[in-house]
Protein backbone atom coordinates (compact mmCIF):
# COMPACT_ATOMS: atom_id res chain seq x y z
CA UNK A 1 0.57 -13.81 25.52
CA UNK A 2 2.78 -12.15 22.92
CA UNK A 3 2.62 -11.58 19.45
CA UNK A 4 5.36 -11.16 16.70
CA UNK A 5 5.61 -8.04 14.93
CA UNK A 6 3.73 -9.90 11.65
CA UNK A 7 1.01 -12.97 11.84
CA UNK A 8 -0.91 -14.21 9.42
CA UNK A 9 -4.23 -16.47 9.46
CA UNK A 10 -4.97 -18.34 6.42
CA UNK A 11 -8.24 -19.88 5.70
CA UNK A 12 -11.40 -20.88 3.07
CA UNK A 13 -14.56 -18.73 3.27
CA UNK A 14 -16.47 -19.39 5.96
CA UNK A 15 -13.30 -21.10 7.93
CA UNK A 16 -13.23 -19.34 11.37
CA UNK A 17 -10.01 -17.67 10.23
CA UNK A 18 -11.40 -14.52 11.54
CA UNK A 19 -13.04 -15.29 14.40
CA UNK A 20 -9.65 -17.09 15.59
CA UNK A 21 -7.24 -13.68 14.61
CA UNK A 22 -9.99 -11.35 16.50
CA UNK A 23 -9.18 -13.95 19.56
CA UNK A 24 -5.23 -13.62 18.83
CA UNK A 25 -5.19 -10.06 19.39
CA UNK A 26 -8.55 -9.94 22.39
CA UNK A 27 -5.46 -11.73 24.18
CA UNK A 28 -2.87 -9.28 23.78
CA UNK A 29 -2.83 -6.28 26.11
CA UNK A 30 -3.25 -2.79 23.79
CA UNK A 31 -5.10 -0.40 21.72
CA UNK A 32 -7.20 -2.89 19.53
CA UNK A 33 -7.16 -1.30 16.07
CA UNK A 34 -9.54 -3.48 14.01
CA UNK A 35 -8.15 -2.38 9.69
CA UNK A 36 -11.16 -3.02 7.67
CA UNK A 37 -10.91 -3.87 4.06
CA UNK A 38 -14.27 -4.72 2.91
CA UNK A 39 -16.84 -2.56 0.65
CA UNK A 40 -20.19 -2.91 1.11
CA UNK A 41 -21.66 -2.95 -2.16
CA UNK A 42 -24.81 -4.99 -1.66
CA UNK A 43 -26.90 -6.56 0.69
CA UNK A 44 -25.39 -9.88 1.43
CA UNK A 45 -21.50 -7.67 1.75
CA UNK A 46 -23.52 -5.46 4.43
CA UNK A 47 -24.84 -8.46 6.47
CA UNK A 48 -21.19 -9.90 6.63
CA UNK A 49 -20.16 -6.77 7.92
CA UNK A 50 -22.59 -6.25 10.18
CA UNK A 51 -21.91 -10.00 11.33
CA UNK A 52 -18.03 -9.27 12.16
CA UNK A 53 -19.21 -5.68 13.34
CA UNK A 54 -21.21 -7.88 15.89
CA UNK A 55 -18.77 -10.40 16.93
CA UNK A 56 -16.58 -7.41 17.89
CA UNK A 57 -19.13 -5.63 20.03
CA UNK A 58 -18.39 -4.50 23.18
CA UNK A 59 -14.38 -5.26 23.37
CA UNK A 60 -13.36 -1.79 22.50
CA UNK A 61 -12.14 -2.05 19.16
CA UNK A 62 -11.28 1.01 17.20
CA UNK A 63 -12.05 0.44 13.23
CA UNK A 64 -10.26 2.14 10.63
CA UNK A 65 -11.66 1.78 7.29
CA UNK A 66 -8.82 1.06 4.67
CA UNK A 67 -10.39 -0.54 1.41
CA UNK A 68 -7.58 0.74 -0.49
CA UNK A 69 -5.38 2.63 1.67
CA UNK A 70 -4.38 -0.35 3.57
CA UNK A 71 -0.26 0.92 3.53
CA UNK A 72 -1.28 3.97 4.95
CA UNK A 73 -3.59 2.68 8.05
CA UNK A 74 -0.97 0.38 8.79
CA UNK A 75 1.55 3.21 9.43
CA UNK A 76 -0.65 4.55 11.05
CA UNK A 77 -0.49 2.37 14.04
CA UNK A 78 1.45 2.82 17.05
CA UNK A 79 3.31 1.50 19.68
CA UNK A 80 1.15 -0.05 22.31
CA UNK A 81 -1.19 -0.78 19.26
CA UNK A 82 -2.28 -4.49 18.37
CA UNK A 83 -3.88 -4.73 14.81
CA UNK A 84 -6.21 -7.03 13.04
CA UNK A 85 -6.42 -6.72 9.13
CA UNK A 86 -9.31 -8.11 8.12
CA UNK A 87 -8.80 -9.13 5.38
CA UNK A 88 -5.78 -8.82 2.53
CA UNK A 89 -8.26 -10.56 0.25
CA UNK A 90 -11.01 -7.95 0.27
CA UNK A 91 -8.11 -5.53 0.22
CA UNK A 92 -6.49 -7.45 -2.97
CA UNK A 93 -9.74 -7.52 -4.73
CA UNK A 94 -10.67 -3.98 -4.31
CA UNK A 95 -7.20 -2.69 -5.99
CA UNK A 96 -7.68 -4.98 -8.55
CA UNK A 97 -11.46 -3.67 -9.63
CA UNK A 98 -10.12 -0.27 -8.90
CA UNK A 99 -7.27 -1.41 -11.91
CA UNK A 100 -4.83 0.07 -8.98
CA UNK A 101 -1.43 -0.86 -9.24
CA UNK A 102 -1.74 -3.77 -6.85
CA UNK A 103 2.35 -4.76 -7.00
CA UNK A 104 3.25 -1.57 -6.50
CA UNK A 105 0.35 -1.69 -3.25
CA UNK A 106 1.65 -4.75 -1.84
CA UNK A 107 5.44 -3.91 -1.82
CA UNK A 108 3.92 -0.45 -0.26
CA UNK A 109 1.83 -2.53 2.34
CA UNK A 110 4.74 -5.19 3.13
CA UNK A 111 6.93 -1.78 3.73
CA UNK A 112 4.41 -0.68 6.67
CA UNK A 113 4.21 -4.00 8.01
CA UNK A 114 8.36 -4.12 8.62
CA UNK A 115 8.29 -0.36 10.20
CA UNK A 116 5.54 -0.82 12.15
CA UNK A 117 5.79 -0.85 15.75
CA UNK A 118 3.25 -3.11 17.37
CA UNK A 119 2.05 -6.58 16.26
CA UNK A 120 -0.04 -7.27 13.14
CA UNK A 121 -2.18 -10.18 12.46
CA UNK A 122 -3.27 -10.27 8.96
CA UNK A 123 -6.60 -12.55 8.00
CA UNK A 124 -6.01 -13.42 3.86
CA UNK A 125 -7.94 -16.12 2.50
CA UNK A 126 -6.53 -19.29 0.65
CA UNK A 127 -7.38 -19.28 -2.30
CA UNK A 128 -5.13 -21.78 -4.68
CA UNK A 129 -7.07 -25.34 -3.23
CA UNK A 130 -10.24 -25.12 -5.89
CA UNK A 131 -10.63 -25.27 -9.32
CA UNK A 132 -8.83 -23.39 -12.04
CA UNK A 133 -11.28 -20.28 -12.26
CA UNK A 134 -12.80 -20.00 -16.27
CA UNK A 135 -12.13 -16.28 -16.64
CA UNK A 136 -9.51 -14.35 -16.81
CA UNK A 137 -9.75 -11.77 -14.26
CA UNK A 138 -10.39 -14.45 -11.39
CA UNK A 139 -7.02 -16.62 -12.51
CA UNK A 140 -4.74 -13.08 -12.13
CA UNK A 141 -6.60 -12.76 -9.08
CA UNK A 142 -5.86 -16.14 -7.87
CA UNK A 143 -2.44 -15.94 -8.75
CA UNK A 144 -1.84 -12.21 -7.19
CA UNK A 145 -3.52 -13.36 -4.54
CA UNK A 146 -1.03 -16.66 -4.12
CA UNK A 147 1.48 -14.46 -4.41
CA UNK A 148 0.40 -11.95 -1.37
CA UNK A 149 -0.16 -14.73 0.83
CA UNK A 150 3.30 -15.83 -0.07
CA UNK A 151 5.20 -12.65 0.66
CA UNK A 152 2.48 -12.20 3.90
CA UNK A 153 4.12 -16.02 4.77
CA UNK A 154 7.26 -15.31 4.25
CA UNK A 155 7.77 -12.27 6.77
CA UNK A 156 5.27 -13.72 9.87
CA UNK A 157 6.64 -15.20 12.81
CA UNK A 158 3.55 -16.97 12.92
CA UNK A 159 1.59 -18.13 10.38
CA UNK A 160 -2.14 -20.66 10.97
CA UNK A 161 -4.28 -22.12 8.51
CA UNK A 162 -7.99 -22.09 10.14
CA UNK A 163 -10.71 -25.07 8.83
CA UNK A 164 -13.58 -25.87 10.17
CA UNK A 165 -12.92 -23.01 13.02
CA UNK A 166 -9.16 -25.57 13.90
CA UNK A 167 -6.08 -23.51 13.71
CA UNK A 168 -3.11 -25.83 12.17
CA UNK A 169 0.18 -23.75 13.10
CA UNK A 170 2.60 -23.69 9.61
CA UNK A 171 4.70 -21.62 11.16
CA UNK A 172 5.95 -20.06 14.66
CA UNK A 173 5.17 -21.27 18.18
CA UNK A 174 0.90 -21.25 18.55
CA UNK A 175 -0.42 -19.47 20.98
């Protein structure tokens, strides 16, 4: 199986959207180069790491940890490299708290993704099928994060939404 140079895997919390990326690139020969986003900052964020930690174990993944610095890991990769970035919406979220430029990150990150040399798949959660969030932080967040997924979208070759652990393809030929 092959993989364009850009996927991405949409899904709600809890969807399977991960599980089904981390089998997109398992069938792709290659360096596995697993780009994590999240930051443990309590007990139930350490158990969900230590749950995707787990579901990795013993396919030779390398990790690079890039809660922030997600531009950067990406150019980092290399030919003969296939990448799993797990996920834009940690990554989103962290800028944000960090009051990081997030724009100026995300035209940054969508640079890397066009010069890089192997094939990406990005996990990014959906996040604009709920409820209008009360405050105000969590409606810029909702929209920035609407607007990633867009710009993510609009440069994949292939592009799934994952629910209930079902890929639906949106766009590309599936796998």
């Amino acid at each position: 199986m092959s993989l364009p140079s850009l996927s991405l895997i949409l899904g709600g919390a809890a969807s399977g959207k991960s599980a089904y990326a981390e089998g997109l690139v398992r069938a792709v020969s290659g360096r596995r180069v697993y780009i994590a986003t999240a930051q443990a900052f309590d007990s139930e964020m350490e158990a969900r790491i230590a749950a995707h930690r787990q579901a990795r174990a013993g396919d030779d993944w390398d990790t690079v940890e890039a809660p922030l610095a997600l531009a950067d890991a990406v150019g980092g990769l290399a030919a003969g490299d296939v990448a799993l970035v797990d996920c834009a919406t940690l990554w989103l979220s962290n800028l944000m708290l960090a009051d990081r430029d997030w724009q100026a990150e995300a035209r940054a990150l969508m640079a890397s993704l066009a010069a890089c040399p192997c094939p990406v798949v990005v996990v990014s959660n959906e996040v604009g099928q709920g409820i209008v969030p009360e405050n105000a932080l969590a409606r810029r967040f909702r929209a920035a994060q609407g607007g990633l997924n867009q710009k993510l979208a609009a440069e994949a070759g292939f592009v799934a939404m994952v629910v209930a652990g079902l890929p639906m393809v949106l766009k590309g030929d599936g796998p």
